[in-house]
PDB file of N, CA and C in Angstrom:
ATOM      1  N   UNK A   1       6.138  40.013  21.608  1.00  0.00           N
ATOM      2  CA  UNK A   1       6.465  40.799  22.770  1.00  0.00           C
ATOM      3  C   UNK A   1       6.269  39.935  24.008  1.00  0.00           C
ATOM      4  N   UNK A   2       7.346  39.779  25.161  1.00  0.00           N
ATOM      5  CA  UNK A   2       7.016  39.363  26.090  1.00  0.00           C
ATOM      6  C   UNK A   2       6.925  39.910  27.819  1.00  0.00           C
ATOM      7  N   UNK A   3       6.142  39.756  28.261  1.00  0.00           N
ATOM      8  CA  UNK A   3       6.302  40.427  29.257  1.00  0.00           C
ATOM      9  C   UNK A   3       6.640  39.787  30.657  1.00  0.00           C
ATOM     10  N   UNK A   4       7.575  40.564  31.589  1.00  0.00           N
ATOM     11  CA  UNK A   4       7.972  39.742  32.649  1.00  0.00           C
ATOM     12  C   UNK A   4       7.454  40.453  34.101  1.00  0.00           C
ATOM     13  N   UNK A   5       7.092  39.679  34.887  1.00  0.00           N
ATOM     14  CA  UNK A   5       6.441  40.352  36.271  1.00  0.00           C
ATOM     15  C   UNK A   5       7.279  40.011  37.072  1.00  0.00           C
ATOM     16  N   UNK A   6       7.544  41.269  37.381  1.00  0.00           N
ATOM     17  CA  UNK A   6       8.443  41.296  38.792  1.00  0.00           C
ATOM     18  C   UNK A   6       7.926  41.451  39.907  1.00  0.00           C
ATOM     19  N   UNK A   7       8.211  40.343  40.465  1.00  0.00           N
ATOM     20  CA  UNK A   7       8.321  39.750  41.719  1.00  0.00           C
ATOM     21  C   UNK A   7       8.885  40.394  43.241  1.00  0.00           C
ATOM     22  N   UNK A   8       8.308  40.725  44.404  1.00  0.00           N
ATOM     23  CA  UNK A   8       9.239  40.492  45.596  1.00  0.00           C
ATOM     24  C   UNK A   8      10.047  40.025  45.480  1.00  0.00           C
ATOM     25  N   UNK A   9      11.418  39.703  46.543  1.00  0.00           N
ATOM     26  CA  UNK A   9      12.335  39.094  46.213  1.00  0.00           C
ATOM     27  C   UNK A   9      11.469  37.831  47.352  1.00  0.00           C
ATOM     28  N   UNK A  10      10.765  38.262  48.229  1.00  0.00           N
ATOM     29  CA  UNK A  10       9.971  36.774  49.016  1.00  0.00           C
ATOM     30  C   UNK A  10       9.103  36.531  48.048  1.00  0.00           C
ATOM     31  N   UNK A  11       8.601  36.673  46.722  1.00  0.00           N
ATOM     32  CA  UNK A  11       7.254  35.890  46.194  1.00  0.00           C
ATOM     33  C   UNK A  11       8.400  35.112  45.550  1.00  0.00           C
ATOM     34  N   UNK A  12       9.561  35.733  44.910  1.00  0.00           N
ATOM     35  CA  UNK A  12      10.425  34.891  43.392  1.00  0.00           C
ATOM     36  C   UNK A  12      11.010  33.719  44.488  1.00  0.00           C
ATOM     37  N   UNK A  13      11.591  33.623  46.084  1.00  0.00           N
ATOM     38  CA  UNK A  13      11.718  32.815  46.380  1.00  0.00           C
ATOM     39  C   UNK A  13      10.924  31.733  46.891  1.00  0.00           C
ATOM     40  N   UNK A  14       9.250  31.875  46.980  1.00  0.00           N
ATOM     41  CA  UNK A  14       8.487  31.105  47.382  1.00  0.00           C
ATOM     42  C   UNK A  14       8.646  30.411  46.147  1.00  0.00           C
ATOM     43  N   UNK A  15       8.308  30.949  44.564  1.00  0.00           N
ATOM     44  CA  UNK A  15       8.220  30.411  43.284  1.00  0.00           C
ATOM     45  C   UNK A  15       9.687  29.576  42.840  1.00  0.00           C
ATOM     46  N   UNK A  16      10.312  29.621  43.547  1.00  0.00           N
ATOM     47  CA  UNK A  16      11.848  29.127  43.456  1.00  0.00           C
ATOM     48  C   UNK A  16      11.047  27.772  43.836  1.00  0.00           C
ATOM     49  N   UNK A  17      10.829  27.884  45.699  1.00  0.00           N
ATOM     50  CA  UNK A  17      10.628  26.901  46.294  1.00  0.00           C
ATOM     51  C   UNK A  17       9.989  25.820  45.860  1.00  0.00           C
ATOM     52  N   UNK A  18       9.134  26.565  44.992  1.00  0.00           N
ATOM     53  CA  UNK A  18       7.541  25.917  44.601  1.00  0.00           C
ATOM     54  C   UNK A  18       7.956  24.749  43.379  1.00  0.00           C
ATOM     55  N   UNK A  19       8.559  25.436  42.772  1.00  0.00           N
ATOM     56  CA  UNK A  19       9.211  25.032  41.161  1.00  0.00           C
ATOM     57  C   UNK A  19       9.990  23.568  42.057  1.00  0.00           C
ATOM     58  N   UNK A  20      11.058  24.049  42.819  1.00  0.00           N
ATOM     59  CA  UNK A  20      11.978  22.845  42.661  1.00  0.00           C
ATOM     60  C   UNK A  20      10.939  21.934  43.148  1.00  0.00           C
ATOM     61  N   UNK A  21      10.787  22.179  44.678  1.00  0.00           N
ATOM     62  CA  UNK A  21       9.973  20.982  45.103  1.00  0.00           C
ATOM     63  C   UNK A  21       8.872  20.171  44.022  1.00  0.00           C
ATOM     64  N   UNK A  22       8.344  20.695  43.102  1.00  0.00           N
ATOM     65  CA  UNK A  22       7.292  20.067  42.126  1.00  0.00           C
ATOM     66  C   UNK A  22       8.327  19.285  41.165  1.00  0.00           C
ATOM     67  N   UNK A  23       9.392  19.591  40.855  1.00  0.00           N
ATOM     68  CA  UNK A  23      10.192  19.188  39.904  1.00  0.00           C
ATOM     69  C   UNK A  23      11.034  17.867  40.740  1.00  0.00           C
ATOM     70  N   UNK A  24      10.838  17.709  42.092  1.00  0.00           N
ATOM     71  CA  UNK A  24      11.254  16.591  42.352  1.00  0.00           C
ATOM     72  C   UNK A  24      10.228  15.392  42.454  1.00  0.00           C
ATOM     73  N   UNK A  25       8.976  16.067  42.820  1.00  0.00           N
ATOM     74  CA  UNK A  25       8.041  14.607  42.798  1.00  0.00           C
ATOM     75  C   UNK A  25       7.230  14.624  41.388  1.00  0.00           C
ATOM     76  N   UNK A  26       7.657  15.229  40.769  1.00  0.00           N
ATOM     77  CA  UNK A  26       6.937  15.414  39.178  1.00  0.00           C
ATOM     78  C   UNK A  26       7.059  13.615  38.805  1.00  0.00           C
ATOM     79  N   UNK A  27       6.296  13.555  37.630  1.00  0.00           N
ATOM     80  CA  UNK A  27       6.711  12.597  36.998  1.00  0.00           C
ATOM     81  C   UNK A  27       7.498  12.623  35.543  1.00  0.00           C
ATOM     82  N   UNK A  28       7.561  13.648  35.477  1.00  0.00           N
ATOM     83  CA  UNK A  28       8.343  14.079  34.290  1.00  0.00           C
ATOM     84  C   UNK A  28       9.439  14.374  34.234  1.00  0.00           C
ATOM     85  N   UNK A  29      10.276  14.011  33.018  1.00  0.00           N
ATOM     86  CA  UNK A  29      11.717  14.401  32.536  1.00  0.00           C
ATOM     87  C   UNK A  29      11.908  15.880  32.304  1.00  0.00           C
ATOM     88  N   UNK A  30      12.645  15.864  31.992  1.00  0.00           N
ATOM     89  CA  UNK A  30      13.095  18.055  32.086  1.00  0.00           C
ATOM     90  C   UNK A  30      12.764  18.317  30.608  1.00  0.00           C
ATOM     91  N   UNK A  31      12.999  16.775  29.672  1.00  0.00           N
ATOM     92  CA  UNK A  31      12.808  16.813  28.328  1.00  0.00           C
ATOM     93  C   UNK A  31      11.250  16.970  27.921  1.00  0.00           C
ATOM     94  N   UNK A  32      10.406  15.897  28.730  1.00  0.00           N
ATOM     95  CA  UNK A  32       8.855  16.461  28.687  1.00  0.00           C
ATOM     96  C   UNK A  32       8.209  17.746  29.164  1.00  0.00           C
ATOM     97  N   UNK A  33       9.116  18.288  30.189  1.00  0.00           N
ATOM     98  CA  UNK A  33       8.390  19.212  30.486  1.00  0.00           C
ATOM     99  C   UNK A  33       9.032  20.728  29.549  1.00  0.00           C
ATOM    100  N   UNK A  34      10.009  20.338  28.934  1.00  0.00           N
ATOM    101  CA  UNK A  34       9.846  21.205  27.517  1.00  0.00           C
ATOM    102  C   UNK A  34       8.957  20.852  26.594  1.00  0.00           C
ATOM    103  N   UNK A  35       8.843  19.397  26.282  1.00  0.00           N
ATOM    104  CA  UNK A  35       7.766  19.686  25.158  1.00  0.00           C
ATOM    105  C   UNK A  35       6.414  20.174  25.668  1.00  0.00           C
ATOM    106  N   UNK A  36       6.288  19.858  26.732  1.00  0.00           N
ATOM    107  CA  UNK A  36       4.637  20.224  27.398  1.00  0.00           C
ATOM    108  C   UNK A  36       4.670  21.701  27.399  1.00  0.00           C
ATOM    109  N   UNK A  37       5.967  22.508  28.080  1.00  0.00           N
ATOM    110  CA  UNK A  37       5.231  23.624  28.355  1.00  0.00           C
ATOM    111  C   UNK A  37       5.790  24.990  26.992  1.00  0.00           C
ATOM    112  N   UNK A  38       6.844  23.825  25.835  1.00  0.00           N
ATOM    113  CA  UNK A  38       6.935  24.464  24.982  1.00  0.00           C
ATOM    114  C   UNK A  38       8.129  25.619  25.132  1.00  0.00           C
ATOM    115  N   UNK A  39       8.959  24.892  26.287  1.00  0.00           N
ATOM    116  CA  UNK A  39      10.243  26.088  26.447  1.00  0.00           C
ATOM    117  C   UNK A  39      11.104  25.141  26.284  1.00  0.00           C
ATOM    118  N   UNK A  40      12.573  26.246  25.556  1.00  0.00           N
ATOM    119  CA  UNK A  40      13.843  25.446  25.241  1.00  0.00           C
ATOM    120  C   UNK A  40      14.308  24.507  26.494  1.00  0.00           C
ATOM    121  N   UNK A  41      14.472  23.216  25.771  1.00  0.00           N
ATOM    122  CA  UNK A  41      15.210  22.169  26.891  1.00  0.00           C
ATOM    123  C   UNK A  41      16.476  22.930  28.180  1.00  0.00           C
ATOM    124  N   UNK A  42      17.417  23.596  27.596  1.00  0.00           N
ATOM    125  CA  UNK A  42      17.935  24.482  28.427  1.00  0.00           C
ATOM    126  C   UNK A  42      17.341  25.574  29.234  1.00  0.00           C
ATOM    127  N   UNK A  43      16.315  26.818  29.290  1.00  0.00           N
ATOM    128  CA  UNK A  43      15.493  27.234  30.315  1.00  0.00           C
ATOM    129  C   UNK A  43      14.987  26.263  30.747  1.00  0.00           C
ATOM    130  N   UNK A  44      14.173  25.109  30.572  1.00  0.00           N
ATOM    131  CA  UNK A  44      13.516  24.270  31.683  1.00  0.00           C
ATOM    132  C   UNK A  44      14.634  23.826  32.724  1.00  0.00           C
ATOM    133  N   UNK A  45      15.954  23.529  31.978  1.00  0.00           N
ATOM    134  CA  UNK A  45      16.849  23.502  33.477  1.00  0.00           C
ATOM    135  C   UNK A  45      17.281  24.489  34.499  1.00  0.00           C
ATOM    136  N   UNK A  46      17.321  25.926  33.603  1.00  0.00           N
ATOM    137  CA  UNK A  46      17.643  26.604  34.348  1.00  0.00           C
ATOM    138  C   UNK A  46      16.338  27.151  35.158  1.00  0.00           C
ATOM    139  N   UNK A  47      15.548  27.352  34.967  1.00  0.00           N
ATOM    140  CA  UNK A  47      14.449  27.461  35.780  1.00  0.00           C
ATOM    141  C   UNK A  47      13.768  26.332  36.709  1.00  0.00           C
ATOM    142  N   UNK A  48      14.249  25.084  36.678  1.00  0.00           N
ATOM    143  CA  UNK A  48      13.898  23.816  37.583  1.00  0.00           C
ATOM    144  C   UNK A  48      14.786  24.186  38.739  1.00  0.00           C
ATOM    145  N   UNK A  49      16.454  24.974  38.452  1.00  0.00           N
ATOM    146  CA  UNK A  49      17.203  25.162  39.435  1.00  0.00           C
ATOM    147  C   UNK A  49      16.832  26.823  40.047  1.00  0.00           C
ATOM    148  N   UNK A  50      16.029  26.862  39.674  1.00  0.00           N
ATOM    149  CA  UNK A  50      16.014  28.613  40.444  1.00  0.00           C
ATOM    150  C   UNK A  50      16.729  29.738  40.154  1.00  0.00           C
ATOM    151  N   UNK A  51      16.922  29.379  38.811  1.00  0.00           N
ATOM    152  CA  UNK A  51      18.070  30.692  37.986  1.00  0.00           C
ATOM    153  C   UNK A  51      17.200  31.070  37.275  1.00  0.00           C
ATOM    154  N   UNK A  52      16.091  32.584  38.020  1.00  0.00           N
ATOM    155  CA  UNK A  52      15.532  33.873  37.048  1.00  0.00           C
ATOM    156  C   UNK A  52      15.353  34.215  38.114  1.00  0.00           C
ATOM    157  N   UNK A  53      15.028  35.358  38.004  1.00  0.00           N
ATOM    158  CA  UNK A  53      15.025  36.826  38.431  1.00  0.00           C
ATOM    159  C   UNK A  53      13.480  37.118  38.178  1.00  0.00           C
ATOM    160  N   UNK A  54      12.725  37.442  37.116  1.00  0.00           N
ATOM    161  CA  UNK A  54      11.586  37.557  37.304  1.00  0.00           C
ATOM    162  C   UNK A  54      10.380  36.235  36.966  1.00  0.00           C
ATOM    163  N   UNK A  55       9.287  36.834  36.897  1.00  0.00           N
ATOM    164  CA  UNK A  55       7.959  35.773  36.442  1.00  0.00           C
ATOM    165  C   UNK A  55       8.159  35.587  34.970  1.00  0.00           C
ATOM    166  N   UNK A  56       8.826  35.259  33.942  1.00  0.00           N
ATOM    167  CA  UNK A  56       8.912  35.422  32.729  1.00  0.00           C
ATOM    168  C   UNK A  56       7.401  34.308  32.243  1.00  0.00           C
ATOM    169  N   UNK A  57       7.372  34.298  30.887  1.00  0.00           N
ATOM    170  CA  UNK A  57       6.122  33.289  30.570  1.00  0.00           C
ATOM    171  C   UNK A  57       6.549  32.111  30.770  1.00  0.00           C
ATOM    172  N   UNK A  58       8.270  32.210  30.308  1.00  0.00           N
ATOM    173  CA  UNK A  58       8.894  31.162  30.378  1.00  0.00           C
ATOM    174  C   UNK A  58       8.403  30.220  31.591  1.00  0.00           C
ATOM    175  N   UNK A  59       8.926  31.100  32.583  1.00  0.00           N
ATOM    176  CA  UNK A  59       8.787  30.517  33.734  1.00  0.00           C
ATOM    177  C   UNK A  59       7.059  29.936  34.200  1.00  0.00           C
ATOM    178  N   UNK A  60       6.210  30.983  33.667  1.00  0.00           N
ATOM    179  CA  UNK A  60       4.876  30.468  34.096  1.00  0.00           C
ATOM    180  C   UNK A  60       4.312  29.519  33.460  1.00  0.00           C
ATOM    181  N   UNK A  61       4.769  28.712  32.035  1.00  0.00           N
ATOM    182  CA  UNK A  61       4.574  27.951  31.518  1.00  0.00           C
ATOM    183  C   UNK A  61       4.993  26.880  32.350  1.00  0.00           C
ATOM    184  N   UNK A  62       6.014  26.936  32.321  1.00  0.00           N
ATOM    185  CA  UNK A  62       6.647  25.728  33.287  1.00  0.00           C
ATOM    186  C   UNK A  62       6.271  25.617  34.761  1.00  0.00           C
ATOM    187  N   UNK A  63       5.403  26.333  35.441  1.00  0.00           N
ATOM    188  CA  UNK A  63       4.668  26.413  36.756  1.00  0.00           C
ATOM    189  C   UNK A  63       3.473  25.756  36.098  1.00  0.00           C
ATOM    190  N   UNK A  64       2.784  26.232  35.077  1.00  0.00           N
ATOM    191  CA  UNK A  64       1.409  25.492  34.912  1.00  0.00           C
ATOM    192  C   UNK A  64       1.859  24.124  34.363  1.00  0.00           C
ATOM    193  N   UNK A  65       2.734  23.745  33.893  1.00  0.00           N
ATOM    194  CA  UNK A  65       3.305  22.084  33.169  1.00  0.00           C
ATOM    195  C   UNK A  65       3.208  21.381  35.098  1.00  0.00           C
ATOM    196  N   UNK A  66       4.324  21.728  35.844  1.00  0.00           N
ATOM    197  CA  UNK A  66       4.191  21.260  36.781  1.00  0.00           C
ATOM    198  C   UNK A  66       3.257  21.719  38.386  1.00  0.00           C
ATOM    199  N   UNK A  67       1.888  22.174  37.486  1.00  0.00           N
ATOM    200  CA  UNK A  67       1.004  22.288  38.716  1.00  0.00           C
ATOM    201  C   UNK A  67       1.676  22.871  39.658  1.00  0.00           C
ATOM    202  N   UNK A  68       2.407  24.470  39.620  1.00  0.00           N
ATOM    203  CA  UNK A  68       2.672  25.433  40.623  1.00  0.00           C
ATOM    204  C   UNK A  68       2.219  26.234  40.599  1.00  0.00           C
ATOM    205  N   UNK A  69       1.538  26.877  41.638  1.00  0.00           N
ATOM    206  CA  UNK A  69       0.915  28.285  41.760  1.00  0.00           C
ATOM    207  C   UNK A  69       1.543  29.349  42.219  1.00  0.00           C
ATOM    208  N   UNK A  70       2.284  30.423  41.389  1.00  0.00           N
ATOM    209  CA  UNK A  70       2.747  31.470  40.914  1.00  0.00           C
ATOM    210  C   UNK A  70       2.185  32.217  42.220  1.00  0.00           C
ATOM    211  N   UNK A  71       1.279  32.446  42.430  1.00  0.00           N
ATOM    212  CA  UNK A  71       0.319  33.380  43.265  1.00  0.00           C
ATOM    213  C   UNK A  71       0.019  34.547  42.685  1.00  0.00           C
ATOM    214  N   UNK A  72      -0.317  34.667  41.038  1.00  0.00           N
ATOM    215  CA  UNK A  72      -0.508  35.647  40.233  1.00  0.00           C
ATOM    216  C   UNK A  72      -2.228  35.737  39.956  1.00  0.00           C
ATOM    217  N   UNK A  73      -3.161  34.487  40.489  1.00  0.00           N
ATOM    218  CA  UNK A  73      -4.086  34.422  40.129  1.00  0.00           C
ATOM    219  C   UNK A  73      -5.266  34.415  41.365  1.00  0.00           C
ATOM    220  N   UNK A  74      -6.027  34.425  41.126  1.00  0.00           N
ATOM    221  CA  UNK A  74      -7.310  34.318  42.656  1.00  0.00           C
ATOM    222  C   UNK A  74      -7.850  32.888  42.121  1.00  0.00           C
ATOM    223  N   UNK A  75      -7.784  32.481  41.131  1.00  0.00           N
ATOM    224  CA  UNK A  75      -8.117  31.486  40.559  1.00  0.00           C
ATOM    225  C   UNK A  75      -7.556  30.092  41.284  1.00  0.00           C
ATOM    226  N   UNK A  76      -8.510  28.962  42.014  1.00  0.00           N
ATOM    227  CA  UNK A  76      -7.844  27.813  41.859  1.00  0.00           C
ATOM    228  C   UNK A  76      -6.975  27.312  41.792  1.00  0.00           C
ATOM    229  N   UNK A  77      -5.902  26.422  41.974  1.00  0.00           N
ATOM    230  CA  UNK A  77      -4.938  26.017  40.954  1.00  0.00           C
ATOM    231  C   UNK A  77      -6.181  23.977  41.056  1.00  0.00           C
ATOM    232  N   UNK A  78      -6.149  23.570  40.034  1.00  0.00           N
ATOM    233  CA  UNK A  78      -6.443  22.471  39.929  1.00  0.00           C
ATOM    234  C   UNK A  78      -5.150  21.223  40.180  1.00  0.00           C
ATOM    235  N   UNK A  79      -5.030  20.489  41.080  1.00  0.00           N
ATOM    236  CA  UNK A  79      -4.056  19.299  41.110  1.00  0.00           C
ATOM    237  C   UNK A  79      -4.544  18.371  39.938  1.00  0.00           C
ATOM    238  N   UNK A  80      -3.890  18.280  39.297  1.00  0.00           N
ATOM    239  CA  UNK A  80      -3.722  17.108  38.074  1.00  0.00           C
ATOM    240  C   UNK A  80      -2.031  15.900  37.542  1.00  0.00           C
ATOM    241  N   UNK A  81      -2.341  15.636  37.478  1.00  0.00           N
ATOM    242  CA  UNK A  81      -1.135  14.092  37.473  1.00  0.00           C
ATOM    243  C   UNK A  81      -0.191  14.610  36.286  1.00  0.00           C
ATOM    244  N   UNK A  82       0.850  14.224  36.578  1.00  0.00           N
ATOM    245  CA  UNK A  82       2.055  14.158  35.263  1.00  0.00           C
ATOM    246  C   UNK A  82       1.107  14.016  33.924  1.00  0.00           C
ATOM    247  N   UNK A  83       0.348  12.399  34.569  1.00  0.00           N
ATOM    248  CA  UNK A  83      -0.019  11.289  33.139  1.00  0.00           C
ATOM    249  C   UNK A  83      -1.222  12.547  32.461  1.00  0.00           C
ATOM    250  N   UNK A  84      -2.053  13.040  33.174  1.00  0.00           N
ATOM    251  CA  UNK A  84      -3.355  14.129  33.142  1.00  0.00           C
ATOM    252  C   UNK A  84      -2.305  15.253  31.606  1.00  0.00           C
ATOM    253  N   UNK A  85      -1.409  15.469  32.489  1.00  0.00           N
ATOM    254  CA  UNK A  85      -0.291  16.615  31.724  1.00  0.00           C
ATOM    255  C   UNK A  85      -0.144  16.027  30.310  1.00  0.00           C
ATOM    256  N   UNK A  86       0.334  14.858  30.487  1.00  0.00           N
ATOM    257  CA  UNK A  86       0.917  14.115  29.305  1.00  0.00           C
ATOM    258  C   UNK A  86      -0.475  14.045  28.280  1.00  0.00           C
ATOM    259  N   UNK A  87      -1.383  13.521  28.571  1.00  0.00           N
ATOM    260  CA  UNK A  87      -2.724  13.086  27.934  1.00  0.00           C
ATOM    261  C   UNK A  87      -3.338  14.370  27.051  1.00  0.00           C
ATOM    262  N   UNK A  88      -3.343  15.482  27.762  1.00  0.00           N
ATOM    263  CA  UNK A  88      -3.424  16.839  27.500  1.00  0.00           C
ATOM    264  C   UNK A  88      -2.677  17.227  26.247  1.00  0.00           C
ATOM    265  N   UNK A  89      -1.543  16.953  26.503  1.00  0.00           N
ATOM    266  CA  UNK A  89      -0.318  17.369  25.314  1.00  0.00           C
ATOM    267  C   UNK A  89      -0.695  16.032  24.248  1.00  0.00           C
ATOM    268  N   UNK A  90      -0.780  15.050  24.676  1.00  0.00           N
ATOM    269  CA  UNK A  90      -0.955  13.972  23.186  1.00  0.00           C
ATOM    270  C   UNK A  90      -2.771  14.561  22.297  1.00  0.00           C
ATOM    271  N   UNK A  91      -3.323  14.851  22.990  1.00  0.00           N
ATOM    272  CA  UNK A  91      -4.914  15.382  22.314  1.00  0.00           C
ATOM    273  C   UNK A  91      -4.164  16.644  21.936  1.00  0.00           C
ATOM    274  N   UNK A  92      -3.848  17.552  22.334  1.00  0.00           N
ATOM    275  CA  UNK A  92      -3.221  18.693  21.511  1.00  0.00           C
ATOM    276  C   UNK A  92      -2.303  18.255  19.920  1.00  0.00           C
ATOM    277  N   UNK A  93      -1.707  17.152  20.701  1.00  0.00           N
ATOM    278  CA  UNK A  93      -0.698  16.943  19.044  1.00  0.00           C
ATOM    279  C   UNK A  93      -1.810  16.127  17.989  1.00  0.00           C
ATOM    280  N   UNK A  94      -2.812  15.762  18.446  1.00  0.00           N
ATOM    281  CA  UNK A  94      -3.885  15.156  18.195  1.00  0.00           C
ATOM    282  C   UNK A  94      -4.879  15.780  16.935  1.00  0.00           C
ATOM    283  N   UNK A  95      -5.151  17.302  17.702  1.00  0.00           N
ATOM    284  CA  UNK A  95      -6.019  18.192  17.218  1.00  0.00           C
ATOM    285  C   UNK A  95      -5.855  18.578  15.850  1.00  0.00           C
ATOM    286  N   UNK A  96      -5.871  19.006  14.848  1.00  0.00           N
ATOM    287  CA  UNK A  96      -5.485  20.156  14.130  1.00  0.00           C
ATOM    288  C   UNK A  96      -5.804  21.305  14.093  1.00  0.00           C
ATOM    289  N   UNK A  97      -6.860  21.649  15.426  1.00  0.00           N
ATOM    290  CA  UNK A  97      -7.412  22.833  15.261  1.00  0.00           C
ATOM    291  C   UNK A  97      -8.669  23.320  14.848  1.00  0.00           C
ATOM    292  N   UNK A  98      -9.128  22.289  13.987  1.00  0.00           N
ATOM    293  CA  UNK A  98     -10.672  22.993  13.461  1.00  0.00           C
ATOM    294  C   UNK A  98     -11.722  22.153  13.835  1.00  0.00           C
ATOM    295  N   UNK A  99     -12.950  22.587  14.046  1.00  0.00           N
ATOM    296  CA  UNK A  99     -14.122  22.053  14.895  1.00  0.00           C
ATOM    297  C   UNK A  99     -14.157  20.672  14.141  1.00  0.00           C
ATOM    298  N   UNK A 100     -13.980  20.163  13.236  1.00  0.00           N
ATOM    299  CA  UNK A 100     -14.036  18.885  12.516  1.00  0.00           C
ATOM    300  C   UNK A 100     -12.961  17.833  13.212  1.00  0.00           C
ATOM    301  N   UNK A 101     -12.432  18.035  13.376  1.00  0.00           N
ATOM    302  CA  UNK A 101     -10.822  17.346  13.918  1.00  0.00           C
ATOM    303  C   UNK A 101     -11.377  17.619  15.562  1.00  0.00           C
ATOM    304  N   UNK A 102     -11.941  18.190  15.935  1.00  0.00           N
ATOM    305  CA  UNK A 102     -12.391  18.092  17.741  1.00  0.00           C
ATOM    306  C   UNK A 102     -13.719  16.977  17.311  1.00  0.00           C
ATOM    307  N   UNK A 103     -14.416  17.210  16.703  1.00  0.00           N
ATOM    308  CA  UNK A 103     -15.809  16.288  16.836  1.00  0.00           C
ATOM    309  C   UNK A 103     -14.998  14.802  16.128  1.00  0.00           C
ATOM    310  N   UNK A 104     -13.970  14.823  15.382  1.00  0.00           N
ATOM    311  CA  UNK A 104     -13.362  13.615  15.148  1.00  0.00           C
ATOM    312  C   UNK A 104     -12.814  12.912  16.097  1.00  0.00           C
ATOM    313  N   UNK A 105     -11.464  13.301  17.259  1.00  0.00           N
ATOM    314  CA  UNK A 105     -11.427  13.158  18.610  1.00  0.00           C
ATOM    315  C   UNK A 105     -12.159  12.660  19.291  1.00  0.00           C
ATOM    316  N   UNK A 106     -13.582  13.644  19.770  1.00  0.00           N
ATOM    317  CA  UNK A 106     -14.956  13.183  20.849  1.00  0.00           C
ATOM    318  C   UNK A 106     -15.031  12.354  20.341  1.00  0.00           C
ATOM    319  N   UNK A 107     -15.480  11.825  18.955  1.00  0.00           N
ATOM    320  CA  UNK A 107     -16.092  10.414  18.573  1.00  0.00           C
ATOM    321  C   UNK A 107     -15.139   9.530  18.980  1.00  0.00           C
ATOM    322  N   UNK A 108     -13.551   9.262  18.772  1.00  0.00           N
ATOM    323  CA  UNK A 108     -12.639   8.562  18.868  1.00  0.00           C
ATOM    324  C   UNK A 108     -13.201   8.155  20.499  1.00  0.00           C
ATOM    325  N   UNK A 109     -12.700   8.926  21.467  1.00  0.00           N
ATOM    326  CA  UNK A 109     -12.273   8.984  22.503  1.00  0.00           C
ATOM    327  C   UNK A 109     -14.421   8.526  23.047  1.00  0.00           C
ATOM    328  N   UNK A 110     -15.399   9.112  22.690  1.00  0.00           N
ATOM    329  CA  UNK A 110     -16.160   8.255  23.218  1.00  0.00           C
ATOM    330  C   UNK A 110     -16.730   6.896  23.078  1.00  0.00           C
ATOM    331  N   UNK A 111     -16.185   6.213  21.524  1.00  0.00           N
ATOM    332  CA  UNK A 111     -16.074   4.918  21.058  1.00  0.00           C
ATOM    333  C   UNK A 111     -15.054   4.151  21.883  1.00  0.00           C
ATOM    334  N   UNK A 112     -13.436   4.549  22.908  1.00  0.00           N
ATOM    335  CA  UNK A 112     -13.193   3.912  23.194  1.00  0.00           C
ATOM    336  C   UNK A 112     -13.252   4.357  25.134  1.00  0.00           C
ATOM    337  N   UNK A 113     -14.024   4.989  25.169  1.00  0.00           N
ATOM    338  CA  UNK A 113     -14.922   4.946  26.744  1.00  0.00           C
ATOM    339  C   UNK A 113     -16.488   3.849  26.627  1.00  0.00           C
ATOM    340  N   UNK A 114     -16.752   3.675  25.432  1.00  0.00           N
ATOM    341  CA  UNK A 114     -17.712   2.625  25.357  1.00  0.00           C
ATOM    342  C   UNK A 114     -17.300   1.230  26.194  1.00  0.00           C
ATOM    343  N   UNK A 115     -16.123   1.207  24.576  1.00  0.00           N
ATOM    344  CA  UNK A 115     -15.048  -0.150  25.028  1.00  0.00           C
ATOM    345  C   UNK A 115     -14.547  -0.542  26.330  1.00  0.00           C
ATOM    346  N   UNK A 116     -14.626   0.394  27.094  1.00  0.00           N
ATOM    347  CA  UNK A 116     -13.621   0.775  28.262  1.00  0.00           C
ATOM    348  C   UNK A 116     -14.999   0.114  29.383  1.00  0.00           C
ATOM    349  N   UNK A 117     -16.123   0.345  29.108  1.00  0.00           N
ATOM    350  CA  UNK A 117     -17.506   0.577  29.675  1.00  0.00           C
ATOM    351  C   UNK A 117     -17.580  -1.259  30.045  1.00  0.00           C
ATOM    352  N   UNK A 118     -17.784  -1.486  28.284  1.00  0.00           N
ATOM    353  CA  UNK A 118     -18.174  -3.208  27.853  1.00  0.00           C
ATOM    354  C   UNK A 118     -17.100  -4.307  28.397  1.00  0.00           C
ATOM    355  N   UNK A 119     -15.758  -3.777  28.457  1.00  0.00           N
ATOM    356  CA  UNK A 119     -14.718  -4.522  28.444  1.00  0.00           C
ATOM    357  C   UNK A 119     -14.996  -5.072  29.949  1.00  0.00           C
TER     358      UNK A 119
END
């Protein structure tokens, strides 16, 4: 089931605004920011150009891929980098999910912050 929040027609055009402008200084392809935020390569275009009507997930996925704030939350938005985005999504494809495969990771990743330390 999905649900869509409708918008003012001034909030859907601030979120218009918000979207493109991020989608021009992004560092990402339209192709990464489907795999990141997990929507068909075609909605990420049509939503980079400002074609919806409401807040779909669709769409809020692709606001949190490119660090836009919706104005749905009281919460923060944190600024983080394309590469931050990207790094995120490679430890996800990383994971498998179970606490063994995360404490496998930490070890990885603090053996080569050692390296990173010594080097």
């Amino acid at each position: 089931m999905h649900y869509c929040m409708k918008a003012t027609p001034e909030a859907l055009a601030s979120v218009k605004a918000k979207l493109a402008a991020a989608y021009e200084r992004a560092e990402l392809t339209q192709a990464e920011i489907a795999r990141l935020s997990q929507v068909d390569p075609s909605q990420v275009s049509r939503i980079c150009r400002g074609q919806f009507r409401t807040l779909s997930p669709n769409v809020m996925q692709i606001c949190n891929v490119l660090e836009v704030d919706a104005g749905l939350s009281s919460e923060p938005v944190v600024a983080v980098s394309g590469s931050w985005t990207r790094m995120l999504a490679s430890l996800r494809d990383l994971w498998d999910e179970t606490p063994e495969g995360a404490e496998s990771i930490m070890r990885m990743l603090d053996a080569a912050a050692a390296l990173r330390r010594s080097g």
